[in-house]
C-alpha atoms as a PDB file:
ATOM      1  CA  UNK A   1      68.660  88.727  43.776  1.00  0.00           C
ATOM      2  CA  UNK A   2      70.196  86.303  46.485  1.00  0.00           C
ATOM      3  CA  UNK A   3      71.281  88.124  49.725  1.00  0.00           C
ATOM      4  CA  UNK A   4      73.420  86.107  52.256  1.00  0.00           C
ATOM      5  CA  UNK A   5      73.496  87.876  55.625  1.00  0.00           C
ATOM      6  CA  UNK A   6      77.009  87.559  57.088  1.00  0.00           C
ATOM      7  CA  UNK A   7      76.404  86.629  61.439  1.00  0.00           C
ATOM      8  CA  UNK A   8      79.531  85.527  62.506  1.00  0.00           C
ATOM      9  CA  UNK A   9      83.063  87.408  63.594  1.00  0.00           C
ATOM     10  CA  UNK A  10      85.065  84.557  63.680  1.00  0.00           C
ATOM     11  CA  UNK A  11      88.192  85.753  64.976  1.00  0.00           C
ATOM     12  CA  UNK A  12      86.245  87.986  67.367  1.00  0.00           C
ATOM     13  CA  UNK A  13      88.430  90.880  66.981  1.00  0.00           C
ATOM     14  CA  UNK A  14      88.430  93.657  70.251  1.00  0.00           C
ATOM     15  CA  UNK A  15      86.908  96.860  68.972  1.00  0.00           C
ATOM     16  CA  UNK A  16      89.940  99.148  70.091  1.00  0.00           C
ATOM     17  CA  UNK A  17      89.090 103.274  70.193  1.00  0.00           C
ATOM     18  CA  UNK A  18      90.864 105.431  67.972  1.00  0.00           C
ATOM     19  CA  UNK A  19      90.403 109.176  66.899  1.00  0.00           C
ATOM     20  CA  UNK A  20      90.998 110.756  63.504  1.00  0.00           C
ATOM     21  CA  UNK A  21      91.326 114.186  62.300  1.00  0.00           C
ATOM     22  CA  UNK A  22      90.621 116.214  59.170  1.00  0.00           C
ATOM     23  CA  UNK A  23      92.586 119.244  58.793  1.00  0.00           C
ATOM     24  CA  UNK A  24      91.121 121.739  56.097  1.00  0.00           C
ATOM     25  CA  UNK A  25      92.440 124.496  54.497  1.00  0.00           C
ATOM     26  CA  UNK A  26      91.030 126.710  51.242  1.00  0.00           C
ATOM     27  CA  UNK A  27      93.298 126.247  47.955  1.00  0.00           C
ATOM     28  CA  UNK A  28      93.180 128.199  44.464  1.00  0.00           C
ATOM     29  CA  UNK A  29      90.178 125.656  43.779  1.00  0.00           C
ATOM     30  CA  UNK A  30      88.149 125.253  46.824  1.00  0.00           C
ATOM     31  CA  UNK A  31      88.708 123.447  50.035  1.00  0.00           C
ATOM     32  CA  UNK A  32      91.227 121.097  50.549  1.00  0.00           C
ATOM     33  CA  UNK A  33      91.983 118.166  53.135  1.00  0.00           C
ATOM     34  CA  UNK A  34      95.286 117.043  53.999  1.00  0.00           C
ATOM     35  CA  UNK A  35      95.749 113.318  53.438  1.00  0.00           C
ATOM     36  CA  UNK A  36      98.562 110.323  53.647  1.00  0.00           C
ATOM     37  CA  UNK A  37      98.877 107.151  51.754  1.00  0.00           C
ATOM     38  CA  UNK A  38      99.618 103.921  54.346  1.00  0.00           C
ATOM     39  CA  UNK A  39     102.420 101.913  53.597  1.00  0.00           C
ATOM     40  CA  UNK A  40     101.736  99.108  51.382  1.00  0.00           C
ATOM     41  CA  UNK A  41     102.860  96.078  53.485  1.00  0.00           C
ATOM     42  CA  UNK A  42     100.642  97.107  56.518  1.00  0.00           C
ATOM     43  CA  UNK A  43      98.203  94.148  57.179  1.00  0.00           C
ATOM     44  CA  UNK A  44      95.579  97.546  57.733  1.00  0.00           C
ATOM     45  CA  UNK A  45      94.014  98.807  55.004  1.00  0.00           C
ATOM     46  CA  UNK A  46      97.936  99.361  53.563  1.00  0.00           C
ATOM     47  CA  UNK A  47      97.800 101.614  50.408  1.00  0.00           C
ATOM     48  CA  UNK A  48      94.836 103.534  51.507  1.00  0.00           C
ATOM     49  CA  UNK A  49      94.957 107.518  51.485  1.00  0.00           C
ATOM     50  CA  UNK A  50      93.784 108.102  54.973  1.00  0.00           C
ATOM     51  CA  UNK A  51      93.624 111.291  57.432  1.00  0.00           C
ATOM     52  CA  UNK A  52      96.329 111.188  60.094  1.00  0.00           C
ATOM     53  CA  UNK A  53      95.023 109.315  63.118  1.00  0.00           C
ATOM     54  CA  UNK A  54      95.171 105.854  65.307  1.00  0.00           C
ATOM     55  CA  UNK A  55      94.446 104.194  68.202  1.00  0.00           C
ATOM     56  CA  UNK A  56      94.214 106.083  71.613  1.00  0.00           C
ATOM     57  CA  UNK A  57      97.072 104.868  73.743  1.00  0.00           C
ATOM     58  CA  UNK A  58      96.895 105.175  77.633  1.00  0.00           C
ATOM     59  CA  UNK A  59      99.319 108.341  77.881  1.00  0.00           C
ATOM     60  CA  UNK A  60      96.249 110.125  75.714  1.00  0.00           C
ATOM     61  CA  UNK A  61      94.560 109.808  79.018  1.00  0.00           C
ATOM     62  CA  UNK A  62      97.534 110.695  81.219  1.00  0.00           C
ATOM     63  CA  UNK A  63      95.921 113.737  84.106  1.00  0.00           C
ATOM     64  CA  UNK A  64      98.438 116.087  83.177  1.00  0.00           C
ATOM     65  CA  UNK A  65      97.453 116.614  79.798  1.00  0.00           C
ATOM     66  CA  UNK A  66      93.638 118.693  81.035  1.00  0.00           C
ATOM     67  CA  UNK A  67      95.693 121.527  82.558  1.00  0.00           C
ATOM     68  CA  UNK A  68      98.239 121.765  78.953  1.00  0.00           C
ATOM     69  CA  UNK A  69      94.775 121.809  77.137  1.00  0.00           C
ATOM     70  CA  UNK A  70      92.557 124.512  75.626  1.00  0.00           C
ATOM     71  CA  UNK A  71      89.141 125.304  76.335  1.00  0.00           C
ATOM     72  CA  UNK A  72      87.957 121.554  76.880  1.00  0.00           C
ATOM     73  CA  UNK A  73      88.043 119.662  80.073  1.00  0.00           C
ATOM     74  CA  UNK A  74      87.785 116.099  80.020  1.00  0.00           C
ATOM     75  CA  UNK A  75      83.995 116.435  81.720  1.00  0.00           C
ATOM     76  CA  UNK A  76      83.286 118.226  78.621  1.00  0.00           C
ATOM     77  CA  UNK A  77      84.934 116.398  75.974  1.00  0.00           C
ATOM     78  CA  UNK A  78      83.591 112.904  77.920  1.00  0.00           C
ATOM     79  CA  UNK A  79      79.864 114.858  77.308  1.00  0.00           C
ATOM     80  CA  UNK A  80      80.045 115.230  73.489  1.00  0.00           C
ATOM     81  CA  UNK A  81      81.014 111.863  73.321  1.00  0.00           C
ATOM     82  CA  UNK A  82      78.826 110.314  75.343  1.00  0.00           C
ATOM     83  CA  UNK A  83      81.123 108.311  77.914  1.00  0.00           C
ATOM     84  CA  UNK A  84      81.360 108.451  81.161  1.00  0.00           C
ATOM     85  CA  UNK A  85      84.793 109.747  81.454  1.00  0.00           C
ATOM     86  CA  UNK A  86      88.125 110.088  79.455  1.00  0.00           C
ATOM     87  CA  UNK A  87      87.058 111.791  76.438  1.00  0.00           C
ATOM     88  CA  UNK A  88      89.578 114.870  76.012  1.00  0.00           C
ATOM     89  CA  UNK A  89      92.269 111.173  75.281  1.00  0.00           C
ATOM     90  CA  UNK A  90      90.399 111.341  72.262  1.00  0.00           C
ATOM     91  CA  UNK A  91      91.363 114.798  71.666  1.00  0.00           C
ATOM     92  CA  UNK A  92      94.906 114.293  72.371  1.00  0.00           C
ATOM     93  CA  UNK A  93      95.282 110.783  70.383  1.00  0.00           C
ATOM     94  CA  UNK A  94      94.369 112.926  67.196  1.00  0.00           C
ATOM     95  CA  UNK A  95      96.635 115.416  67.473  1.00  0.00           C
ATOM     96  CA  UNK A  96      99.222 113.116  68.905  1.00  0.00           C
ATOM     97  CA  UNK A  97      98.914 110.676  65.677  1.00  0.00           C
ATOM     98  CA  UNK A  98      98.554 114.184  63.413  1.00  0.00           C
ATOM     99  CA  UNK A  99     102.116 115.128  64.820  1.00  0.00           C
ATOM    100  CA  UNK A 100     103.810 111.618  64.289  1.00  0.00           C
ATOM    101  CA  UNK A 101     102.551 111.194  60.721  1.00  0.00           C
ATOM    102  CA  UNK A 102     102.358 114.494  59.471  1.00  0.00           C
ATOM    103  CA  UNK A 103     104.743 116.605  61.532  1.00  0.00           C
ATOM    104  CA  UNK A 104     101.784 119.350  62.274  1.00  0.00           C
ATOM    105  CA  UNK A 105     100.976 119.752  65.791  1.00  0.00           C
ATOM    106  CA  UNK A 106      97.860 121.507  66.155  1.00  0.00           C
ATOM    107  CA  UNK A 107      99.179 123.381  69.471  1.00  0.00           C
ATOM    108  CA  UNK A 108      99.062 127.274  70.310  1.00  0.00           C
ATOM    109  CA  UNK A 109     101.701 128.974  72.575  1.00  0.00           C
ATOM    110  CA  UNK A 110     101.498 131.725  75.637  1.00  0.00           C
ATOM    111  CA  UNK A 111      99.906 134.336  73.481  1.00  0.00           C
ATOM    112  CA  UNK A 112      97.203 131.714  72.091  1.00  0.00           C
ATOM    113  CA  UNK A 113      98.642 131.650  68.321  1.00  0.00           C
ATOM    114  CA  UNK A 114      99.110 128.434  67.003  1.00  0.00           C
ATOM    115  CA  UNK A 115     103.026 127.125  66.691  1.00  0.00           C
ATOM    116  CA  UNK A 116     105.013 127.772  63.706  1.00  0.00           C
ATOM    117  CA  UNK A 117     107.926 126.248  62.317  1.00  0.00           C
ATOM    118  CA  UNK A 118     109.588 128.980  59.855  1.00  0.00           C
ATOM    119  CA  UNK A 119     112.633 128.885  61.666  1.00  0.00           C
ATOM    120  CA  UNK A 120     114.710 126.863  60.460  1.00  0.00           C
ATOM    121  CA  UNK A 121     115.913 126.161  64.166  1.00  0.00           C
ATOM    122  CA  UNK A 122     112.645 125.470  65.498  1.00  0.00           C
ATOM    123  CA  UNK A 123     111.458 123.580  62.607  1.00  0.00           C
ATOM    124  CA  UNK A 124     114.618 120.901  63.529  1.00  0.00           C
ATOM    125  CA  UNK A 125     113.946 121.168  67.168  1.00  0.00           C
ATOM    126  CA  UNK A 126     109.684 120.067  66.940  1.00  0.00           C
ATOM    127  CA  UNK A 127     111.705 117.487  63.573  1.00  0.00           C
ATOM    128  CA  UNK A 128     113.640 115.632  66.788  1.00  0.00           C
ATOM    129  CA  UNK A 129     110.438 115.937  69.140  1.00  0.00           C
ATOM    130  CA  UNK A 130     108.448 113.908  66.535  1.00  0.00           C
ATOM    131  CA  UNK A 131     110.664 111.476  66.221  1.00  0.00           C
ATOM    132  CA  UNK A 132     110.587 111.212  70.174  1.00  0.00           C
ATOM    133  CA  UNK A 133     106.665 110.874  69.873  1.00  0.00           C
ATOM    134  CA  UNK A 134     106.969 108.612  67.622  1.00  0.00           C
ATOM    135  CA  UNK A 135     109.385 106.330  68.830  1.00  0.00           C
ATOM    136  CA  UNK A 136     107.981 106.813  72.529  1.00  0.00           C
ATOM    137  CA  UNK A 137     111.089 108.082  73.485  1.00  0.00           C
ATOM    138  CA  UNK A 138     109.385 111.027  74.980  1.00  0.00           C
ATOM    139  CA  UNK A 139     105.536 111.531  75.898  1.00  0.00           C
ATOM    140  CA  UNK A 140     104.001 114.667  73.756  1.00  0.00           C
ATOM    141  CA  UNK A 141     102.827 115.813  77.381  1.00  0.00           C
ATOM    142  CA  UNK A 142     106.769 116.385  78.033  1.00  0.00           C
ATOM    143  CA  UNK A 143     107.460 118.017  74.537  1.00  0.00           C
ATOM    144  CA  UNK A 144     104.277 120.540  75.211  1.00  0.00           C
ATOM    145  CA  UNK A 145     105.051 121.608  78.617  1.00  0.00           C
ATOM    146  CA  UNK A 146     108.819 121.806  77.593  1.00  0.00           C
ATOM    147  CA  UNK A 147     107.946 124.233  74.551  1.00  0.00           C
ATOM    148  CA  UNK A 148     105.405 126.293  76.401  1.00  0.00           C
ATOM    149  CA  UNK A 149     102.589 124.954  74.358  1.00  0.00           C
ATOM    150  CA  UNK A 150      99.084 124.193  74.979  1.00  0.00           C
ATOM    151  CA  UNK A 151      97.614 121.411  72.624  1.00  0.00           C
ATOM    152  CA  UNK A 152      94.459 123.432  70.569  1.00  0.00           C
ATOM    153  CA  UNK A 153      91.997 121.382  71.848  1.00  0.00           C
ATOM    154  CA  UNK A 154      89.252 123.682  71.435  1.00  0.00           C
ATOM    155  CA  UNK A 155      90.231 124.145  67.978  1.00  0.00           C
ATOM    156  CA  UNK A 156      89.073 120.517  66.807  1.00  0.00           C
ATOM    157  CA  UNK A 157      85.635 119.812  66.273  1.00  0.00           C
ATOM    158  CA  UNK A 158      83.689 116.375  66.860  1.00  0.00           C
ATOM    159  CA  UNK A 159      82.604 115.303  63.320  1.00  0.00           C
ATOM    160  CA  UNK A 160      81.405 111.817  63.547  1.00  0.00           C
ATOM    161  CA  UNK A 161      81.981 108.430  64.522  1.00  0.00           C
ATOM    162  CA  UNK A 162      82.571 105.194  62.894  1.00  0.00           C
ATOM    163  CA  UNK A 163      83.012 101.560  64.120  1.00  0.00           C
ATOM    164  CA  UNK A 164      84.993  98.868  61.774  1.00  0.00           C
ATOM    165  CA  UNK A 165      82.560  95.975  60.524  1.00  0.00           C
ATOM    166  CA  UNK A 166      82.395  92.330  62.283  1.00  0.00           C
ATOM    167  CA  UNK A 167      85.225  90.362  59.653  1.00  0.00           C
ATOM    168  CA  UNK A 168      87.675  93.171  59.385  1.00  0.00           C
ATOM    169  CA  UNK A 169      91.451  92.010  60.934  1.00  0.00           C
ATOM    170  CA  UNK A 170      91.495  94.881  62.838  1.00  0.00           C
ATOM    171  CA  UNK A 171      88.447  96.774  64.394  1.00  0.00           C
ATOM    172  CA  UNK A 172      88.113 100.414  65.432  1.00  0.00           C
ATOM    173  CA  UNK A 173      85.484 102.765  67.058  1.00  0.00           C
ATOM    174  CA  UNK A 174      86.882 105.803  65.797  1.00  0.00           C
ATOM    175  CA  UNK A 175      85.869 109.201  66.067  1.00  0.00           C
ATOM    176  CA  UNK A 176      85.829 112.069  63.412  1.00  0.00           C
ATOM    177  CA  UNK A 177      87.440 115.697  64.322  1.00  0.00           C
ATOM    178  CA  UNK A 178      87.933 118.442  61.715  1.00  0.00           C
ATOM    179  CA  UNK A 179      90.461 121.204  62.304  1.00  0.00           C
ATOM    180  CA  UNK A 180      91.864 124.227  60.204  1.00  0.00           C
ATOM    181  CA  UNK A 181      94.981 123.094  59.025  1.00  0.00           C
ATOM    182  CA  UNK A 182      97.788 125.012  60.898  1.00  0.00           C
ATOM    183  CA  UNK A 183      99.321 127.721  59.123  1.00  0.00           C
ATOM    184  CA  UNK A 184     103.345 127.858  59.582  1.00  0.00           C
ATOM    185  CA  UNK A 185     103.788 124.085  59.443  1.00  0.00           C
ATOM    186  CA  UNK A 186     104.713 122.167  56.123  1.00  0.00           C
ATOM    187  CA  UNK A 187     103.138 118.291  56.472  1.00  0.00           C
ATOM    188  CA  UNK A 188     105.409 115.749  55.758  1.00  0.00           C
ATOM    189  CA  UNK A 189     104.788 111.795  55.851  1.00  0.00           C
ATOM    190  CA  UNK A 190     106.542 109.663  58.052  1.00  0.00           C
ATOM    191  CA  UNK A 191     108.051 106.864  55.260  1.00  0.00           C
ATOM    192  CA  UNK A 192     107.594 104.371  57.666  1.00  0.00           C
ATOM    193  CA  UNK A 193     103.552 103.464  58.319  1.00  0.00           C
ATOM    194  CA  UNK A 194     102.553 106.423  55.368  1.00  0.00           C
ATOM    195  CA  UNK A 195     104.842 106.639  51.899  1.00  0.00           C
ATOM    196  CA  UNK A 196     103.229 109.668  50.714  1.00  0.00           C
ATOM    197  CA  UNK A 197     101.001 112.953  51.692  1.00  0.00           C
ATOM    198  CA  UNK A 198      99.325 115.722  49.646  1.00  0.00           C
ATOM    199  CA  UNK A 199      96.770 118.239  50.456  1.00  0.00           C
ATOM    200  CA  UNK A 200      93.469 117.067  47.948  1.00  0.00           C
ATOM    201  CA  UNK A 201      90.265 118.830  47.036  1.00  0.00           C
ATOM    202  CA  UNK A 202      86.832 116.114  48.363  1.00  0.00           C
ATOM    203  CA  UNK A 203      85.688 115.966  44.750  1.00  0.00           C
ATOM    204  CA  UNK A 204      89.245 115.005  43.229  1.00  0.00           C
ATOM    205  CA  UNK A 205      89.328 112.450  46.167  1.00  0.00           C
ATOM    206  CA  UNK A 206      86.277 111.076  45.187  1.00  0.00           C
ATOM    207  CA  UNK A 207      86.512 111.330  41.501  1.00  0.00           C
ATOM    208  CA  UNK A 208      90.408 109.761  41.562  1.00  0.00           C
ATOM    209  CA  UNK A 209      88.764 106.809  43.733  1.00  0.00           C
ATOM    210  CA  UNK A 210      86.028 106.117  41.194  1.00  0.00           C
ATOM    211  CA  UNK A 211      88.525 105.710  38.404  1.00  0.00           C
ATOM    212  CA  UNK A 212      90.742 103.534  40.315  1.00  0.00           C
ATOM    213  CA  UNK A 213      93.683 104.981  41.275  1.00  0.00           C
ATOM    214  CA  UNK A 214      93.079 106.730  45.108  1.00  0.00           C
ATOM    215  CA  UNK A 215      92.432 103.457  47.741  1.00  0.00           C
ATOM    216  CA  UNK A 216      89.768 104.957  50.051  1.00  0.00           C
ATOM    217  CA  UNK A 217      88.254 102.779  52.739  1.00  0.00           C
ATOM    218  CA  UNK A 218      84.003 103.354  52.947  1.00  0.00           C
ATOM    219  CA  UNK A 219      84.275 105.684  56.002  1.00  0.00           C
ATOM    220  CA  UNK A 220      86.515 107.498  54.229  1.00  0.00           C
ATOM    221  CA  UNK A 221      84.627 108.003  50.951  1.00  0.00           C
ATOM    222  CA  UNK A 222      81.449 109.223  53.295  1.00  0.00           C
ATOM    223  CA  UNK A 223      83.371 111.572  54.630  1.00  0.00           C
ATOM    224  CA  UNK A 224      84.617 113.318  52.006  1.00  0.00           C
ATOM    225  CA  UNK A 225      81.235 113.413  50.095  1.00  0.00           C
ATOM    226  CA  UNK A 226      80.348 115.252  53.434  1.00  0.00           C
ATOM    227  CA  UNK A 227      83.110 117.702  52.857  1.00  0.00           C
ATOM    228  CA  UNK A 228      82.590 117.834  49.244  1.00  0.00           C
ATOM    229  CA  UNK A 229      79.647 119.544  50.044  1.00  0.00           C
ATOM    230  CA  UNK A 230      80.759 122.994  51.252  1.00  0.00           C
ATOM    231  CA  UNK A 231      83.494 125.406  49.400  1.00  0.00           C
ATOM    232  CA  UNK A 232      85.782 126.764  51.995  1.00  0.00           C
ATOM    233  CA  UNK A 233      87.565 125.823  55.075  1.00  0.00           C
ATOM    234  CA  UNK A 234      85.524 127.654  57.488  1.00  0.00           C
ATOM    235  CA  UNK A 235      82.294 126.169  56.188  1.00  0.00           C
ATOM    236  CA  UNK A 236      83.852 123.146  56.837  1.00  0.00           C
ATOM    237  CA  UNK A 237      84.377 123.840  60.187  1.00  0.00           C
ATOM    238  CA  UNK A 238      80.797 125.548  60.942  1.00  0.00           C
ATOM    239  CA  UNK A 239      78.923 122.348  59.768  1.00  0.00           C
ATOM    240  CA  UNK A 240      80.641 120.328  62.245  1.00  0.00           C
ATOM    241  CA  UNK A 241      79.933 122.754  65.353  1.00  0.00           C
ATOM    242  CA  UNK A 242      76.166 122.794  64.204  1.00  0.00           C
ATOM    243  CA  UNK A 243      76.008 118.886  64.599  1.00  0.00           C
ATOM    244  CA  UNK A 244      73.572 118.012  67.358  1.00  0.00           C
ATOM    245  CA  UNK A 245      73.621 114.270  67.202  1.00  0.00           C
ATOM    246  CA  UNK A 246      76.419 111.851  66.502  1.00  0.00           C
ATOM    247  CA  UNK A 247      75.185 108.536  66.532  1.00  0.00           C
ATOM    248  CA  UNK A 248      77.948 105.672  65.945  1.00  0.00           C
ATOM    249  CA  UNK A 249      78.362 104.115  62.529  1.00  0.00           C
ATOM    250  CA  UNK A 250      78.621 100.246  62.489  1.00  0.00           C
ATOM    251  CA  UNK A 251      78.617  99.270  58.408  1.00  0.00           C
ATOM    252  CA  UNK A 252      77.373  95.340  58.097  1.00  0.00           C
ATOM    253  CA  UNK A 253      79.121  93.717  55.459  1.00  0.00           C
ATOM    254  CA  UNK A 254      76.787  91.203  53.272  1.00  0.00           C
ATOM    255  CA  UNK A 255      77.128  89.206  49.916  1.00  0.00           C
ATOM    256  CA  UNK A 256      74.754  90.370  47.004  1.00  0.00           C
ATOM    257  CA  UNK A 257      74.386  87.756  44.316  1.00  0.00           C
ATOM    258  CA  UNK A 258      78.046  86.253  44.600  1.00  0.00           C
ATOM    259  CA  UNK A 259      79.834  89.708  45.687  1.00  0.00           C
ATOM    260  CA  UNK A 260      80.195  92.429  48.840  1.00  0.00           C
ATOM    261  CA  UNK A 261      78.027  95.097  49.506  1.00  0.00           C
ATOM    262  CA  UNK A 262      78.372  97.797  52.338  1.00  0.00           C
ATOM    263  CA  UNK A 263      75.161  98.523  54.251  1.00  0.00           C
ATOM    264  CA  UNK A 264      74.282 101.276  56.825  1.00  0.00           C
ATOM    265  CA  UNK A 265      71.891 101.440  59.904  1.00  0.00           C
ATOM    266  CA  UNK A 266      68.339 102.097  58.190  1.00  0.00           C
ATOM    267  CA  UNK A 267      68.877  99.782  54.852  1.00  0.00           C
ATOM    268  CA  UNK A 268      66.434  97.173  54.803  1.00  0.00           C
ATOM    269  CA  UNK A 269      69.050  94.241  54.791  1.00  0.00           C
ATOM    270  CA  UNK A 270      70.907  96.291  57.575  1.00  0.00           C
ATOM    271  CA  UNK A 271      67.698  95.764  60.085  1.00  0.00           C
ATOM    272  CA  UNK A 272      67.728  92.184  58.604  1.00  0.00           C
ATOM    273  CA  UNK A 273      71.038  91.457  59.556  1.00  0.00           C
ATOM    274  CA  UNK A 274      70.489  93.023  62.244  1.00  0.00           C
ATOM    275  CA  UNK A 275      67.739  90.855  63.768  1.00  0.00           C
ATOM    276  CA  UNK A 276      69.282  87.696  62.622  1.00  0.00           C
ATOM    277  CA  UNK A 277      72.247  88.140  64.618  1.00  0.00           C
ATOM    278  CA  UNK A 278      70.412  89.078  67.778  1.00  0.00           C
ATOM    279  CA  UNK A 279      67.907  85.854  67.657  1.00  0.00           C
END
């Protein structure tokens, strides 16, 4: 077998940080996690079923947002993630980029239940903030202190994180939150950077992906054999607040005897790589 160990980012793409969040819920069958398809003209892994997320933009990180928070200061949100300051953006990006794609806000009101859209009225009412979001017409900070909100902060849970490979057009450290899906709110996709949505058992994911017909990107596919593991919601959810460590995922990219193979940190040909591309 003939390994050639790809060294070189040419285009030497900036790593921006994003945050991405799996929202879980228990169907007739088992658990189930709420996924979109990307449009197929983006130049981004376009026709990929992903989980609603994106880059952190600087209003993530705007001061006001701590005190419209729940149960997670930025000191402590900076701690799990291991950086000096600004975590709790991370926080806000995912539920920011859950509410733009997807239409759920994971966000509770002044009696700490999480917001509902059965009326009709409200429904139309967070249907126009979205679109605000969205189109940065409005900051989410505005629409949250306007409603009487808090954003559920304490209701997401640090999962992992995962850095895009050297070669990719676009590269991402992104961290991994899981959430229980909020009940009240019907998902919807945005037809403009995701075409379609549906809530999906791990397995079926998985199995759909094998045969061909369900784009997953490697990150992806990891983390739903993760999920696939456990067989409701709330197990879901426990496994990720018993995680101690969460050290970041860089993938290396390398051929194998004329085609691609995806390696992680502790693969032989990982530490290889590795070593080369240091000396």
């Amino acid at each position: 077998m003939s390994l050639s160990l790809q060294v070189d980012d040419p285009h030497e793409i900036p790593i921006r940080d994003a945050a991405t969040v799996m929202l879980v819920r228990d169907g007739r069958h088992g658990v189930e996690v709420f996924m979109l398809r990307r449009n197929l003209n983006s130049d981004f892994v376009g026709g990929a079923y992903v989980f609603p997320g994106g880059a952190v933009d600087p209003g993530d990180s705007d001061r006001a947002i701590e005190a419209l928070s729940v149960g997670l200061s930025d000191a402590q949100a900076s701690e799990l993630l291991g950086v000096g300051r600004g975590g709790l953006a991370y926080w806000v990006a995912a539920i920011r980029e859950s509410f733009e794609e997807a239409g759920l806000l994971l966000a509770v009101d002044e009696d700490d239940r999480m917001v509902g859209f059965a009326n009709p009225e409200v429904a139309g009412r967070f249907h126009r903030h979205r679109i605000d979001v969205d189109t940065a017409v409005r900051a989410l900070r505005d629409v949250v202190r306007e409603e009487r909100l808090r954003l559920a902060t304490d209701r997401m849970h640090y999962f992992s994180r995962w850095i895009t490979p050297l070669g990719s057009p676009r590269r991402y450290d992104t961290r991994f939150f899981v959430a229980h899906a909020p009940e009240g709110q019907v998902p919807s996709h945005d037809d403009r950077e995701t075409i379609a949505n549906l809530w999906i058992r791990p397995t079926e994911a998985l199995e759909r992906n094998e045969a061909g017909d369900f784009t997953l990107i490697f990150p992806t596919v990891r983390t739903l054999e993760v999920l696939a593991r456990f067989d409701s919601a709330e197990a879901v959810v426990a496994h990720a607040r018993s995680i101690a460590e969460f050290p970041a995922i860089l993938p290396r990219i390398v051929e194998d005897g004329g085609g691609l193979r995806i390696v992680l940190p502790g693969d032989e040909v990982y530490d290889a790589f590795s070593s080369k591309r240091l000396n």
